[in-house]
Protein backbone atom coordinates (compact mmCIF):
# COMPACT_ATOMS: atom_id res chain seq x y z
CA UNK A 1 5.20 -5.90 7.36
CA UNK A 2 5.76 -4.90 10.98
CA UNK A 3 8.61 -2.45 11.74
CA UNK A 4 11.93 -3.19 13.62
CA UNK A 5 11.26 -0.80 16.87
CA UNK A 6 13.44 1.90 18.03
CA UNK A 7 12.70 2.85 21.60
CA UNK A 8 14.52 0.69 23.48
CA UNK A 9 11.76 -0.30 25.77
CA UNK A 10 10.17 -1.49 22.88
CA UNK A 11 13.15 -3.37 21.50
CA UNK A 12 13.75 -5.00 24.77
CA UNK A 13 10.16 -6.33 24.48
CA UNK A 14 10.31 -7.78 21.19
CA UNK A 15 13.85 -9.38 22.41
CA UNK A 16 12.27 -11.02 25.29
CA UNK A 17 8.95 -12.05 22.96
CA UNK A 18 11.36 -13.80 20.52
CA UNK A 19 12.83 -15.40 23.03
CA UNK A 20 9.85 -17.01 24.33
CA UNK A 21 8.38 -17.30 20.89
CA UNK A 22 11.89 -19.78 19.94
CA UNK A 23 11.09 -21.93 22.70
CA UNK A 24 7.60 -22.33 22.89
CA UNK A 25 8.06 -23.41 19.43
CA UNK A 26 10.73 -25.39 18.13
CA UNK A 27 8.90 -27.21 15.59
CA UNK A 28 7.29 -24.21 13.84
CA UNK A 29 11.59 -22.21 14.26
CA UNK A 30 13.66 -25.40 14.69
CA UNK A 31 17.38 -23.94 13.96
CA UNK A 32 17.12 -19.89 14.20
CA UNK A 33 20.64 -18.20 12.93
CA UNK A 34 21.12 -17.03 16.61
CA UNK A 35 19.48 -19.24 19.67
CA UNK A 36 16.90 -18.42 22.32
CA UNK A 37 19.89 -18.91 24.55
CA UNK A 38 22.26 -16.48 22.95
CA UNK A 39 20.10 -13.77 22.15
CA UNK A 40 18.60 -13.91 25.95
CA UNK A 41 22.79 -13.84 27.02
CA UNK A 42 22.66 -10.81 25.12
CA UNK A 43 19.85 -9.51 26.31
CA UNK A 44 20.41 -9.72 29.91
CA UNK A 45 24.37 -8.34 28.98
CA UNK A 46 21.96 -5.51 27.51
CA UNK A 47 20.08 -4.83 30.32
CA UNK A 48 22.98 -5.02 32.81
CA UNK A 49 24.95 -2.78 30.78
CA UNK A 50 21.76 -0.21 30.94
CA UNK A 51 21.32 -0.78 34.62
CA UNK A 52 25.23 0.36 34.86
CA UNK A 53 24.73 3.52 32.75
CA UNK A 54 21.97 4.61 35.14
CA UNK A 55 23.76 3.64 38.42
CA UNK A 56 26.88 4.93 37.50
CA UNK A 57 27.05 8.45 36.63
CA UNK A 58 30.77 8.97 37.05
CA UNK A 59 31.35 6.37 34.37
CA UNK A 60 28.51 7.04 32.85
CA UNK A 61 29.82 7.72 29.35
CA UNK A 62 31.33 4.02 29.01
CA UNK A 63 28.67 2.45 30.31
CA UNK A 64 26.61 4.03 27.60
CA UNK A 65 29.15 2.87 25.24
CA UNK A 66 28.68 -0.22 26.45
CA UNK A 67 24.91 -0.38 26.39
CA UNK A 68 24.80 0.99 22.89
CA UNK A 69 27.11 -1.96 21.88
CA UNK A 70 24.81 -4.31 23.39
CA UNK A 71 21.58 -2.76 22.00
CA UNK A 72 23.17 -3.22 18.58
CA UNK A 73 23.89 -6.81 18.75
CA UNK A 74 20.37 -7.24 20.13
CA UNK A 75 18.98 -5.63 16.83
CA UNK A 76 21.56 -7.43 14.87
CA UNK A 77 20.54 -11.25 16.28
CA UNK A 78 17.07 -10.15 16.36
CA UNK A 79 16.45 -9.22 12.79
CA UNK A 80 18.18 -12.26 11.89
CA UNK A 81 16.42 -14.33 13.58
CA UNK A 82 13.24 -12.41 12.30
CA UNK A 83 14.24 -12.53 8.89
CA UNK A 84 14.56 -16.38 9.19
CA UNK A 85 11.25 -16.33 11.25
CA UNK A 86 9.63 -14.77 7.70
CA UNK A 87 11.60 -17.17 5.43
CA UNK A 88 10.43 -20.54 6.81
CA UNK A 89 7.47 -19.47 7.79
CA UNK A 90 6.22 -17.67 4.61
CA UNK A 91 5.63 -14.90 6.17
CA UNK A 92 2.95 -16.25 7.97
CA UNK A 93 1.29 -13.98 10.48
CA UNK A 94 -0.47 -16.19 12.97
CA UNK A 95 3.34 -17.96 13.28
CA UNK A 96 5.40 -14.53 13.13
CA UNK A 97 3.06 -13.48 16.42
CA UNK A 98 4.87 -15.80 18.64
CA UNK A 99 7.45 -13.76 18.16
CA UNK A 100 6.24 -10.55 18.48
CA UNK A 101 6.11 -10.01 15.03
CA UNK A 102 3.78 -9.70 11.69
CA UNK A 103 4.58 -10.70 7.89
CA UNK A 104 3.90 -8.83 5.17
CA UNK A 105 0.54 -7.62 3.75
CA UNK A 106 -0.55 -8.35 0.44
CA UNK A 107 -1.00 -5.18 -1.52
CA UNK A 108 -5.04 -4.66 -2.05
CA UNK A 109 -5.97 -5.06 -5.68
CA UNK A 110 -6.63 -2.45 -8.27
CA UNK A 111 -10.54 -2.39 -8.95
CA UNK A 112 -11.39 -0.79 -12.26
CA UNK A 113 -13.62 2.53 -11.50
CA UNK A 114 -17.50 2.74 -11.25
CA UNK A 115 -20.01 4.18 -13.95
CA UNK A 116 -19.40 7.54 -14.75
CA UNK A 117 -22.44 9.72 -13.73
CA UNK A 118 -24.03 12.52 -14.94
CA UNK A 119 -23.01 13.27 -18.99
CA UNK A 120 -24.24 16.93 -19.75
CA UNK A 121 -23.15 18.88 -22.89
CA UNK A 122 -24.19 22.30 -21.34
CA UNK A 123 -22.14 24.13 -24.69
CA UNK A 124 -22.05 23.30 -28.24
CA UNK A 125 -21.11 24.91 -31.89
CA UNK A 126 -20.47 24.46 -35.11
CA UNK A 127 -17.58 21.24 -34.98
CA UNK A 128 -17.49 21.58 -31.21
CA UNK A 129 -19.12 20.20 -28.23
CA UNK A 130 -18.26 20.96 -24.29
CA UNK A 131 -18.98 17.52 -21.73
CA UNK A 132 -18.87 17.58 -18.00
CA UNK A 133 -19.69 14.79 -15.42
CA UNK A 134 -19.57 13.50 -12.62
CA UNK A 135 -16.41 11.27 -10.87
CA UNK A 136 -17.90 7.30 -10.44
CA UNK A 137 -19.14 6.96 -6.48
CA UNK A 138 -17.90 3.36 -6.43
CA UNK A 139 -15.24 1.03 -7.64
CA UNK A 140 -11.48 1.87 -8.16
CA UNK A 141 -9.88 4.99 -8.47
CA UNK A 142 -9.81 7.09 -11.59
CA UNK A 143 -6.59 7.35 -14.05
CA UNK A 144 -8.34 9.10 -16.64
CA UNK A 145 -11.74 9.59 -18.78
CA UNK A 146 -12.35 8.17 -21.99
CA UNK A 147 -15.28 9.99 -24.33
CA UNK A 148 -16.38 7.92 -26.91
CA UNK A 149 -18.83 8.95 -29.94
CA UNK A 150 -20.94 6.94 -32.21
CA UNK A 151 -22.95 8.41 -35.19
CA UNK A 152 -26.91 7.62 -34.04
CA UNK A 153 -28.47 4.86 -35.72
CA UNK A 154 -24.77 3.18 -35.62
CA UNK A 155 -23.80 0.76 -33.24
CA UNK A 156 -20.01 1.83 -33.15
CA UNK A 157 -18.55 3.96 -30.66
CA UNK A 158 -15.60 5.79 -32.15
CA UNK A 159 -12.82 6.86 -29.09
CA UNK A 160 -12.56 11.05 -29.83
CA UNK A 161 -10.74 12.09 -26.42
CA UNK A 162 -9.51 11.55 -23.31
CA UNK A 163 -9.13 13.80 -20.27
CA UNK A 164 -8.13 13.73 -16.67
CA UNK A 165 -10.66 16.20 -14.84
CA UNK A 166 -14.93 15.61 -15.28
CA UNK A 167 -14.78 18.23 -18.58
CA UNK A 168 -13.64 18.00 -22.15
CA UNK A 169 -13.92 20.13 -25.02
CA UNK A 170 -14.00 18.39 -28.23
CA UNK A 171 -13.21 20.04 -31.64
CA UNK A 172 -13.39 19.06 -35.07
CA UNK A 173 -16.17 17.44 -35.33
CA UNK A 174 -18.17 16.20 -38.30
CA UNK A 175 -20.78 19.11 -38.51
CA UNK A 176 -24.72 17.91 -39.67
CA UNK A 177 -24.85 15.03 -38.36
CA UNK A 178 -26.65 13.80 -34.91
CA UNK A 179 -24.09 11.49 -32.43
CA UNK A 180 -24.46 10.36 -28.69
CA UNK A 181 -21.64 11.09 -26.56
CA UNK A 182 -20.43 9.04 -23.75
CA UNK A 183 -17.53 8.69 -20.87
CA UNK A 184 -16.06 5.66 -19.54
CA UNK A 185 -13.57 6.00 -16.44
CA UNK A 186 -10.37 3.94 -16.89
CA UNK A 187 -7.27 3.05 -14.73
CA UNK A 188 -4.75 0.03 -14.86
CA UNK A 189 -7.41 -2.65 -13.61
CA UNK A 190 -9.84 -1.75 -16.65
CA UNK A 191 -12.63 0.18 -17.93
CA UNK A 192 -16.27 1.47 -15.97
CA UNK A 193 -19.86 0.95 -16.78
CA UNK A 194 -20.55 4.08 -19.86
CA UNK A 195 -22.12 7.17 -18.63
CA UNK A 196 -25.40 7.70 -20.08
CA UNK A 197 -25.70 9.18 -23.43
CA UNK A 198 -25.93 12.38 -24.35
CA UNK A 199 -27.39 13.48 -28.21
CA UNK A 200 -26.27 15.83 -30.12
CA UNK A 201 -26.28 17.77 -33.43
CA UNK A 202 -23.37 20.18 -34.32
């Protein structure tokens, strides 16, 4: 969503786009909280009062008073009439710009991560294996790593750990027998393609 200004330049510009936007377009903002009409009377109070704080130094403190009173009833009628803007509008963007002004953006969705790359068991022992890899180069960002075993000849991948960096250590394992190893990347939006395989006897 675009952000309420705070140079007053800048406000001043959005006042006078609203304005213009309100009655260029009636039928898209037919009854705004605060008029075209009132928030212009404001406006121009605004900009008189600011013309007096730079003209007159010797009263220069009031005048500012008086400026910074106006400026807040500017932001005041403006973000209401913004806020209505984004109500009956749906927050429609192409609408909002005749304002001067932008709904919100839809958040981008989650994609689940890429295919893990690169499997290597570079370390292994009696009950024990060591795994690194590499991070997916596509899809979603990573939450975590899930390493999955199945027993060769089985089709059943059995989940034995999980891990947050591209490494695990995994203990405890059945000793004699040969299994494949594999990681799968995971976040909120789902699982990646498997790594390939890597076989093993420990």
């Amino acid at each position: 969503m675009a952000q309420f200004p705070k140079a007053e330049s800048k406000i001043q510009s959005l006042a006078h786009e609203i304005v213009s936007g309100l009655e260029a377009h009636p039928d898209i903002f037919p009854n705004p909280p605060v008029s075209a009409k009132e928030l212009e009377k404001e406006l121009n109070a605004y900009m008189k009062a600011a013309d007096d704080a730079k003209d007159k130094q010797a009263a220069a403190s009031h005048a500012i008073d008086l400026k910074n009173e106006g400026l807040e009833r500017v932001v005041d009628e403006a973000k209401r009439i913004l806020r209505y803007a984004e109500n009956v509008t749906d927050s429609d963007d192409a609408k909002l710009k005749y304002l001067g002004w932008g709904g919100c953006r839809p958040a981008s969705a989650l994609e689940p991560p890429g295919q893990t790359r690169s499997l290597e068991a570079p370390r292994r022992g009696a009950g024990w294996i060591f795994l690194d890899w590499k991070a997916p180069d596509e899809g979603g960002k990573v939450a975590a790593y899930k390493v999955l075993r199945r027993e060769e000849g089985s089709e059943e991948w059995i989940d034995v750990g999980t891990a947050i960096e591209t490494e695990a250590t995994l203990s405890g394992q059945p000793g004699g027998k040969q299994f494949v190893f594999r990681v799968v990347a995971i976040n909120k939006a789902g699982e990646g393609e498997p790594s390939n395989g890597v076989l093993a006897t420990l």
